[in-house]
PDB file of N, CA and C in Angstrom:
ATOM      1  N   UNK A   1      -5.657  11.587  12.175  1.00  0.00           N
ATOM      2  CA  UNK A   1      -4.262  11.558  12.566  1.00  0.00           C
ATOM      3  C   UNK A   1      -4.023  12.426  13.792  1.00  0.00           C
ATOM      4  N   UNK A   2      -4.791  13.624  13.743  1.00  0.00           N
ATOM      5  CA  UNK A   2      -4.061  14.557  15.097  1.00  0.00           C
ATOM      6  C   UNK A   2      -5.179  13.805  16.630  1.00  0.00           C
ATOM      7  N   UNK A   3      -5.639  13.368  15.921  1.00  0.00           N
ATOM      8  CA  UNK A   3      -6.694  12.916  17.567  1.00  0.00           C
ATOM      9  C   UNK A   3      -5.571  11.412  17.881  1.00  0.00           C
ATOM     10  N   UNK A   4      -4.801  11.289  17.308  1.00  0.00           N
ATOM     11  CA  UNK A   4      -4.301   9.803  17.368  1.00  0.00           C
ATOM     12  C   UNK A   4      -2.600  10.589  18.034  1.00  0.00           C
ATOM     13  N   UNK A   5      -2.441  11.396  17.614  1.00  0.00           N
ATOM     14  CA  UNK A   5      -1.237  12.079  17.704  1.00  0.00           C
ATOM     15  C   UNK A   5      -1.688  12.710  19.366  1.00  0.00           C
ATOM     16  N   UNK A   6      -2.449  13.453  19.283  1.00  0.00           N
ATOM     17  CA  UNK A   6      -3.232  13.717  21.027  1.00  0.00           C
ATOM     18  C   UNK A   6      -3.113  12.640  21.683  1.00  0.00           C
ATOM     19  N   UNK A   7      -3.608  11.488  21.521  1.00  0.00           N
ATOM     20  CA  UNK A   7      -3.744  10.427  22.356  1.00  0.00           C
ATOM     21  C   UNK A   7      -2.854   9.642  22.744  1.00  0.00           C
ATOM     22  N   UNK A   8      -1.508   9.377  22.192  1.00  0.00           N
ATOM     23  CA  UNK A   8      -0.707   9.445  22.454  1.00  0.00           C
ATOM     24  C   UNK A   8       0.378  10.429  23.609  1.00  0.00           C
ATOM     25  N   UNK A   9       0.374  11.559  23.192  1.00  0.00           N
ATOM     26  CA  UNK A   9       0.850  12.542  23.932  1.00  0.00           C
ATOM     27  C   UNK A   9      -0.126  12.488  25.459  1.00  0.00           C
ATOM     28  N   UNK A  10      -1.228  12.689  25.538  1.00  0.00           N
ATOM     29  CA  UNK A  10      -2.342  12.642  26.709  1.00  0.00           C
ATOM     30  C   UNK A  10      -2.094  11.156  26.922  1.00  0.00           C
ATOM     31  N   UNK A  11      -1.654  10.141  27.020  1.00  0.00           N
ATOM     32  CA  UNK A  11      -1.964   8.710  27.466  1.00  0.00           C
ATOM     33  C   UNK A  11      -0.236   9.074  28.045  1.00  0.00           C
ATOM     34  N   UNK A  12       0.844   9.526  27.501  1.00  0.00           N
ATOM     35  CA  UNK A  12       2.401   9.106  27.706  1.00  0.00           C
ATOM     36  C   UNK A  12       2.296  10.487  29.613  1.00  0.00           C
ATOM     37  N   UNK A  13       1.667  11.530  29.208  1.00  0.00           N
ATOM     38  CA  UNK A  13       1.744  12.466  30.221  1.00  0.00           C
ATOM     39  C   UNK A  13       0.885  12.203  31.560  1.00  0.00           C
ATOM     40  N   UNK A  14      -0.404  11.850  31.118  1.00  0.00           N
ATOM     41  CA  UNK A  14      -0.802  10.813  32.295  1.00  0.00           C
ATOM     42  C   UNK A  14       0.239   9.633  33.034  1.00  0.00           C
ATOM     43  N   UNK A  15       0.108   8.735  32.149  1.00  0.00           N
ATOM     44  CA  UNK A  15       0.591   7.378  33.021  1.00  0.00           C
ATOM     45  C   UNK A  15       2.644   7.213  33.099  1.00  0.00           C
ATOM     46  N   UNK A  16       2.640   7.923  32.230  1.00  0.00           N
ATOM     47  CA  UNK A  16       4.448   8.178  32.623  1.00  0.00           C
ATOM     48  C   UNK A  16       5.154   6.978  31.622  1.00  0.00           C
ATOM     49  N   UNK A  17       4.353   5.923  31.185  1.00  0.00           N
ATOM     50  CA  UNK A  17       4.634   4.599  30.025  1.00  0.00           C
ATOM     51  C   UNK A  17       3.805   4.298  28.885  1.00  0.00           C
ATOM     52  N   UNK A  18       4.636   3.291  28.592  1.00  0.00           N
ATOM     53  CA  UNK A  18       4.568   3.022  27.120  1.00  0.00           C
ATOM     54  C   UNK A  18       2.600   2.702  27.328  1.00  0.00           C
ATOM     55  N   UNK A  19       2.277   1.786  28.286  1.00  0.00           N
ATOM     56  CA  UNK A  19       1.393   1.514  28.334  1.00  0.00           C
ATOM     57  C   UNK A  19      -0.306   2.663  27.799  1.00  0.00           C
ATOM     58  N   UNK A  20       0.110   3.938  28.537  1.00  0.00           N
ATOM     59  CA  UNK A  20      -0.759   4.837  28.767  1.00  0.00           C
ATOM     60  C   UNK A  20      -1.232   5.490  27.127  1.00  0.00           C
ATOM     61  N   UNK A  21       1.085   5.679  26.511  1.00  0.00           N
ATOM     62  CA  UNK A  21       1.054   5.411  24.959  1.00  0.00           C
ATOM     63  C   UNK A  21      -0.255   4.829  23.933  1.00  0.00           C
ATOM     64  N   UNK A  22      -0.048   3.790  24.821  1.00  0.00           N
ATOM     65  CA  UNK A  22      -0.754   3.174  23.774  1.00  0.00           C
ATOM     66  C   UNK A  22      -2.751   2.918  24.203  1.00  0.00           C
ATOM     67  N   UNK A  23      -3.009   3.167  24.572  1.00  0.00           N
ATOM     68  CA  UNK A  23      -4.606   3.227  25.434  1.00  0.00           C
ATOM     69  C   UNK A  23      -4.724   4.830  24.719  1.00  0.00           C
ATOM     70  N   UNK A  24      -3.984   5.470  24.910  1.00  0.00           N
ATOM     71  CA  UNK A  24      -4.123   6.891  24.275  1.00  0.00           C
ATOM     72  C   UNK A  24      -4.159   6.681  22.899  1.00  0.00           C
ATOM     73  N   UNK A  25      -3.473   6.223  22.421  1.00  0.00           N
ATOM     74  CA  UNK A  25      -3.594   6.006  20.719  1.00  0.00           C
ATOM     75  C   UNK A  25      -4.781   5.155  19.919  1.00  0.00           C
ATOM     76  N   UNK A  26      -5.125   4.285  21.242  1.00  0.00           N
ATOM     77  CA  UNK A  26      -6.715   4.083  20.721  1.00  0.00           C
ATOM     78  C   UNK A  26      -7.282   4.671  20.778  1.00  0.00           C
ATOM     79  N   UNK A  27      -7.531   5.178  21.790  1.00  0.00           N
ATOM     80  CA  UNK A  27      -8.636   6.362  22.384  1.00  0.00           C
ATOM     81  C   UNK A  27      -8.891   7.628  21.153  1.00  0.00           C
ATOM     82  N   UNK A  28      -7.422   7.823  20.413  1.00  0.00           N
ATOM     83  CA  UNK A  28      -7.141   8.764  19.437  1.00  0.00           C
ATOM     84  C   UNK A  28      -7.514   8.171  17.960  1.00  0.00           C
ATOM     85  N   UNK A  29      -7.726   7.002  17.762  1.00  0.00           N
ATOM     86  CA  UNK A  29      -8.342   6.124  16.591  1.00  0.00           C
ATOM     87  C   UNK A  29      -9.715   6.329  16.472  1.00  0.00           C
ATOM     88  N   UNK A  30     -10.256   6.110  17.631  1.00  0.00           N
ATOM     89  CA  UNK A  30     -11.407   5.922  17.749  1.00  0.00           C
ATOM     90  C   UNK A  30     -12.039   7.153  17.534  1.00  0.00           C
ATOM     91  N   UNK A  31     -11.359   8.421  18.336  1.00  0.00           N
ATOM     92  CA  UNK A  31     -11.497   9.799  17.991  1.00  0.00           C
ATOM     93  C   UNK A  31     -11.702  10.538  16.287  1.00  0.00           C
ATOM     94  N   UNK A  32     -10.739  10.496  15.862  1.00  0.00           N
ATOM     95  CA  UNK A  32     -10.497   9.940  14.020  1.00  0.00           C
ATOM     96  C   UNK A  32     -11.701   9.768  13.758  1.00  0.00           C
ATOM     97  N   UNK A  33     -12.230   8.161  13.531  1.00  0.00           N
ATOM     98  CA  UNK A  33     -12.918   7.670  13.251  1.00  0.00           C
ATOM     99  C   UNK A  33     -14.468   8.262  13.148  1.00  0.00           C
ATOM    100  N   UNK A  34     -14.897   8.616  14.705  1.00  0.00           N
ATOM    101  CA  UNK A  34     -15.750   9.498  15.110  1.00  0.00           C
ATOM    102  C   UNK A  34     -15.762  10.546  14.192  1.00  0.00           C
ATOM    103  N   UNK A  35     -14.855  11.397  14.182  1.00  0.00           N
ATOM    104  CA  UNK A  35     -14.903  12.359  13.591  1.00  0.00           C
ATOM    105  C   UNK A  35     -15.204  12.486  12.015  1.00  0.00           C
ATOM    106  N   UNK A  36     -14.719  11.282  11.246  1.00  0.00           N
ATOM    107  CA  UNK A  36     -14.503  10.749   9.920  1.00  0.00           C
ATOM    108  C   UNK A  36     -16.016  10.644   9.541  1.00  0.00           C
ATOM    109  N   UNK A  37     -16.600   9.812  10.042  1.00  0.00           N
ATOM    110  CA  UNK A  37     -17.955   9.246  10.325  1.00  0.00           C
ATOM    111  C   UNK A  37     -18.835  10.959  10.411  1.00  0.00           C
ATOM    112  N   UNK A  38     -18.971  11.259  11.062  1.00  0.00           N
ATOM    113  CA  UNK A  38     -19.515  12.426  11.252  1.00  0.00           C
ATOM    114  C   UNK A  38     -19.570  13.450  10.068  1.00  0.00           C
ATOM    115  N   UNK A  39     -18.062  13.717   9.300  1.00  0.00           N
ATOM    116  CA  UNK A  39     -17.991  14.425   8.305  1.00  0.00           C
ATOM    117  C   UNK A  39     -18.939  13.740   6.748  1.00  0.00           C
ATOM    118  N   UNK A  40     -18.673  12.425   7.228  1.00  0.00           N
ATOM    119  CA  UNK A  40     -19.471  11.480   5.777  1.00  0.00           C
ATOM    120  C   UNK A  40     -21.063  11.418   5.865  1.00  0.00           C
ATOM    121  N   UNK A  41     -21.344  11.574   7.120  1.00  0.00           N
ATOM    122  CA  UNK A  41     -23.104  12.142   7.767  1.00  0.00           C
ATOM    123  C   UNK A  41     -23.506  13.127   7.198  1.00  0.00           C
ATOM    124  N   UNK A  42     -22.750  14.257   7.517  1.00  0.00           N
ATOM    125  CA  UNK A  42     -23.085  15.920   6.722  1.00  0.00           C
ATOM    126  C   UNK A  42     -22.806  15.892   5.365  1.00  0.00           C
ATOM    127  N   UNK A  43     -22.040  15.235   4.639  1.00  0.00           N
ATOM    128  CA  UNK A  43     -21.641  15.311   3.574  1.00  0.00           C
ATOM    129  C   UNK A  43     -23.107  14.732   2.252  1.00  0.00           C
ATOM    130  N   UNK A  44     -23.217  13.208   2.750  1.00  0.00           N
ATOM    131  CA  UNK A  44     -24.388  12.736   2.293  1.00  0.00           C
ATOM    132  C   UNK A  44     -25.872  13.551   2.870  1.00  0.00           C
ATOM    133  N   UNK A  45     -25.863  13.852   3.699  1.00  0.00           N
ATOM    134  CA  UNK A  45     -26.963  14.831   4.030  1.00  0.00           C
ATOM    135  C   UNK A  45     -27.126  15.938   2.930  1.00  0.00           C
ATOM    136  N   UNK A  46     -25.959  16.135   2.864  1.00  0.00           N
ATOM    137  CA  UNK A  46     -25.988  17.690   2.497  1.00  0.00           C
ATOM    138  C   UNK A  46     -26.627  17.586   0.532  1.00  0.00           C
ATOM    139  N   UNK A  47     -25.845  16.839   0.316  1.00  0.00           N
ATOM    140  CA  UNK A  47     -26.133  15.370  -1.122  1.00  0.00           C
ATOM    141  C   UNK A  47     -27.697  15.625  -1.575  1.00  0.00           C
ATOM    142  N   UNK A  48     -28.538  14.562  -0.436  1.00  0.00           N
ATOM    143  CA  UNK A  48     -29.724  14.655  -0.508  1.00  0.00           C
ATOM    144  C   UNK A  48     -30.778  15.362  -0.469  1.00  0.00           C
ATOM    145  N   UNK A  49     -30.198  16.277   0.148  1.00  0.00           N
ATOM    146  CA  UNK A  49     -31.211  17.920   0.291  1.00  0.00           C
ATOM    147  C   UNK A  49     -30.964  18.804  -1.302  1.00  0.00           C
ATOM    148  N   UNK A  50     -30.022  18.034  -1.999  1.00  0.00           N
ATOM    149  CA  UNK A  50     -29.902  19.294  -3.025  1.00  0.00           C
ATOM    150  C   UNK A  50     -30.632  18.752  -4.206  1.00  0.00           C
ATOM    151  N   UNK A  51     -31.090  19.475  -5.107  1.00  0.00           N
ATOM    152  CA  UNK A  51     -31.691  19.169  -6.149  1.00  0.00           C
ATOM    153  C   UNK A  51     -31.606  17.774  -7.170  1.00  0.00           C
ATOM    154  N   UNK A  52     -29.973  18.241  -7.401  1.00  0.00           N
ATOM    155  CA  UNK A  52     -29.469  17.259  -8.039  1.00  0.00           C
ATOM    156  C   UNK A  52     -29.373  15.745  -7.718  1.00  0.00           C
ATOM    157  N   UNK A  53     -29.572  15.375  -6.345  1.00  0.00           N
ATOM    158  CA  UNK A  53     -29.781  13.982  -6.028  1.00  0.00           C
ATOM    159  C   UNK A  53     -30.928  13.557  -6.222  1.00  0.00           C
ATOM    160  N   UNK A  54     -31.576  13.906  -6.268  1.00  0.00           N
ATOM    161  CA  UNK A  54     -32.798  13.555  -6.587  1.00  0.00           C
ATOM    162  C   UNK A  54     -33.188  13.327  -8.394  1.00  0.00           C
ATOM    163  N   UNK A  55     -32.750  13.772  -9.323  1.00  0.00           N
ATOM    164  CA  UNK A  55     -32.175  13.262 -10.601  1.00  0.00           C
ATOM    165  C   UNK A  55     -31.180  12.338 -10.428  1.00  0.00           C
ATOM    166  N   UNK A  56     -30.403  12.320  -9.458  1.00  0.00           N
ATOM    167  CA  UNK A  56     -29.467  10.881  -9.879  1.00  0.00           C
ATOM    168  C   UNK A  56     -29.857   9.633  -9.266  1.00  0.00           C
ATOM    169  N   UNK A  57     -30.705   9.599  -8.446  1.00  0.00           N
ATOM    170  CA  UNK A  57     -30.922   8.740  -7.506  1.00  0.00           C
ATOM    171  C   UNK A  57     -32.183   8.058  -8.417  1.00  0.00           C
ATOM    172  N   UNK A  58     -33.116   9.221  -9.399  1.00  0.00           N
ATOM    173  CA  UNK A  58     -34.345   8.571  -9.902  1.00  0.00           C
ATOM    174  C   UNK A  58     -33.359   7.861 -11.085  1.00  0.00           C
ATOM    175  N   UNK A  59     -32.144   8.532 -11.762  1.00  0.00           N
ATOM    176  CA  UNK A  59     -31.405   7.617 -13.182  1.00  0.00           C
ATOM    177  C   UNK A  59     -30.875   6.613 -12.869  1.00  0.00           C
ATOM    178  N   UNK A  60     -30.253   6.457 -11.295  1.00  0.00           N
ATOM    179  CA  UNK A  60     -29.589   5.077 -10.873  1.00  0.00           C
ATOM    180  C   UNK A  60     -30.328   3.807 -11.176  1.00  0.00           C
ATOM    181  N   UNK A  61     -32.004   4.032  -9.803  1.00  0.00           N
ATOM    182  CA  UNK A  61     -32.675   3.366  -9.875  1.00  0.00           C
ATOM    183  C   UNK A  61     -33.417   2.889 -11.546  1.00  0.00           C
ATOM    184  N   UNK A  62     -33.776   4.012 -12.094  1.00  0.00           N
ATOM    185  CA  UNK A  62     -34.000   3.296 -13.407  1.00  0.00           C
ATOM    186  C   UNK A  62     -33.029   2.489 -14.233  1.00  0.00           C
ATOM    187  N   UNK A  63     -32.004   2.318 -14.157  1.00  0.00           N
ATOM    188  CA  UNK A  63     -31.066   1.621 -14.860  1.00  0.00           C
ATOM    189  C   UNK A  63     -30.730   0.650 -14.126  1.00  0.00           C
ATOM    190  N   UNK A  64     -31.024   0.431 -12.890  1.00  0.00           N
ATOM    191  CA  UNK A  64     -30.939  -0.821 -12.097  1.00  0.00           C
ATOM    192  C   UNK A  64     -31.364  -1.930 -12.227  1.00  0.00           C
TER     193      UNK A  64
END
């Protein structure tokens, strides 16, 4: 939300219109997104390095 909220504000102060508005608010989605993505990288990383995945991952697969 705040990279979308930036992009907006940075697209309206650049170009002076609605237009710039809105190129900024993608730009700020995409930002989000990036960022979203990134946190779900470290997160599952972090998952797999710990003990415990490795017991759930061998009970999944066996019950599969």
């Amino acid at each position: 939300m705040t990279g979308k909220i930036a992009g907006v504000i940075f697209g309206i102060l650049l170009t002076r219109n609605i237009l710039g508005a809105l190129v900024g608010l993608y730009v700020g989605y995409l930002f989000d997104n990036a960022i979203k993505k990134m946190a779900n990288k470290q997160n599952v990383a972090n998952w797999l390095e710990s003990g415990d995945s490795k017991q759930s991952i061998f009970f999944i697969a066996l019950f599969l």
